[in-house]
Protein backbone atom coordinates (compact mmCIF):
# COMPACT_ATOMS: atom_id res chain seq x y z
CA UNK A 1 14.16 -8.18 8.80
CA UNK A 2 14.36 -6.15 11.93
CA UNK A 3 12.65 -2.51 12.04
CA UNK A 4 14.76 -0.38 13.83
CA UNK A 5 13.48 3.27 15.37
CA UNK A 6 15.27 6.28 15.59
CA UNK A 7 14.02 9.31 16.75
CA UNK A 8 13.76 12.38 14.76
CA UNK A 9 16.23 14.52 16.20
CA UNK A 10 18.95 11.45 15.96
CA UNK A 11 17.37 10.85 12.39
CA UNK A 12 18.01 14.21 10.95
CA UNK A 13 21.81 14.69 12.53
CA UNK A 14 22.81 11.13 11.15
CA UNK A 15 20.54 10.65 8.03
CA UNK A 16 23.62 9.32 6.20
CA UNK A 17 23.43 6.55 8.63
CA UNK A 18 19.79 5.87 8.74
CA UNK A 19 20.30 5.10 4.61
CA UNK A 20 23.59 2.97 5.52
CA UNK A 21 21.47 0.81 7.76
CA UNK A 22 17.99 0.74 5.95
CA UNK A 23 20.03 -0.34 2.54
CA UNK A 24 22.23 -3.09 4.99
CA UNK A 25 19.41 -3.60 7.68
CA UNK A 26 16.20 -2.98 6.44
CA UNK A 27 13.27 -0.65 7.26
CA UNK A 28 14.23 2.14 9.91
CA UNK A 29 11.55 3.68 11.44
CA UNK A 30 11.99 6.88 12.66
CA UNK A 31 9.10 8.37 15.42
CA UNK A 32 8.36 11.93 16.69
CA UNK A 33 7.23 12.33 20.27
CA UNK A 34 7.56 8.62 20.69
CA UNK A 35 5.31 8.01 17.54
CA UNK A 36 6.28 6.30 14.46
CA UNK A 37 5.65 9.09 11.48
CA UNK A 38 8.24 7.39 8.73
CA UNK A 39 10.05 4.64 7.27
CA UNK A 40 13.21 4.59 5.50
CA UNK A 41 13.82 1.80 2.90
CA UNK A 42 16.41 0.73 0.13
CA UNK A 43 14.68 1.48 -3.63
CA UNK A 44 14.90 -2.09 -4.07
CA UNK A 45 12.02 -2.14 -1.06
CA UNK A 46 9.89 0.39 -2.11
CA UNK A 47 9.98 -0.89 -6.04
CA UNK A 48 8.93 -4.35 -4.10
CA UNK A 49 6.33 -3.03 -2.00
CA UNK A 50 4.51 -0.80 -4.88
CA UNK A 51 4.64 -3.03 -7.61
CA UNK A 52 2.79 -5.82 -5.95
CA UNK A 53 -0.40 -3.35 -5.20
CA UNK A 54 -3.33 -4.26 -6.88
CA UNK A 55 -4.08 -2.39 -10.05
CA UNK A 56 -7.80 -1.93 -10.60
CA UNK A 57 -7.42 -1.11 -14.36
CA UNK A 58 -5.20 -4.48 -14.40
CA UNK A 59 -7.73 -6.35 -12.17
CA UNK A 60 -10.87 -5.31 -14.49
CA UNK A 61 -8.96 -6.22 -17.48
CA UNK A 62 -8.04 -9.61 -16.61
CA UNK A 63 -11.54 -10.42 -14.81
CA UNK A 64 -13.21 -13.44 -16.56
CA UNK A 65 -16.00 -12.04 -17.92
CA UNK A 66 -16.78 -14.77 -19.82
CA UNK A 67 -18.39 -15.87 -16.64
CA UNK A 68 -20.28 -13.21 -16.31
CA UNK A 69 -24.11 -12.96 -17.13
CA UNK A 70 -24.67 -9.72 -18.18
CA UNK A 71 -27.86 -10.06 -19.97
CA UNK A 72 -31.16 -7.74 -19.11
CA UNK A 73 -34.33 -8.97 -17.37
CA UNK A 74 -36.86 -7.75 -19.45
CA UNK A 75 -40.10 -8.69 -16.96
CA UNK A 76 -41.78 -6.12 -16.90
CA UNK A 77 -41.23 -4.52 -13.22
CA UNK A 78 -43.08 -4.30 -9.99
CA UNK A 79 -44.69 -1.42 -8.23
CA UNK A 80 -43.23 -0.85 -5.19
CA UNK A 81 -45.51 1.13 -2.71
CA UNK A 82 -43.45 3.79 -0.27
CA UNK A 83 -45.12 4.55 2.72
């Protein structure tokens, strides 16, 4: 998949094109002042790219706590002197 860049100006008087080619192409890039600032992609991209982020809820849900050893040390604790 190529990334193509268009500049802003060129962006904004053929957007219509910009879509043609990010839903046939790929990712179009489009840069201000020589910058990139933006991507265009199909939906079918951007449902790919955020559905594989990581979902901390998910993640904490699914972690085996069975492995974990959450039990309490009940020594009794240490004085610690602060300068």
């Amino acid at each position: 998949m190529s990334v193509v860049a268009w500049q802003l100006q060129d962006a904004k008087n053929r957007f219509s094109k910009v879509v043609e080619e990010a839903l046939k192409t790929g990712p179009q890039t489009v840069t201000r002042r020589g910058k990139p600032v933006v991507v265009v992609v199909s939906i079918e991209t951007w449902r790919e790219i955020t559905s594989s982020r990581p979902n901390l809820k998910n993640y904490l849900r699914d972690a085996p706590l069975d492995e974990l050893d959450l039990t309490r040390d009940t020594r009794e604790r240490q004085e610690v002197p602060l300068p």
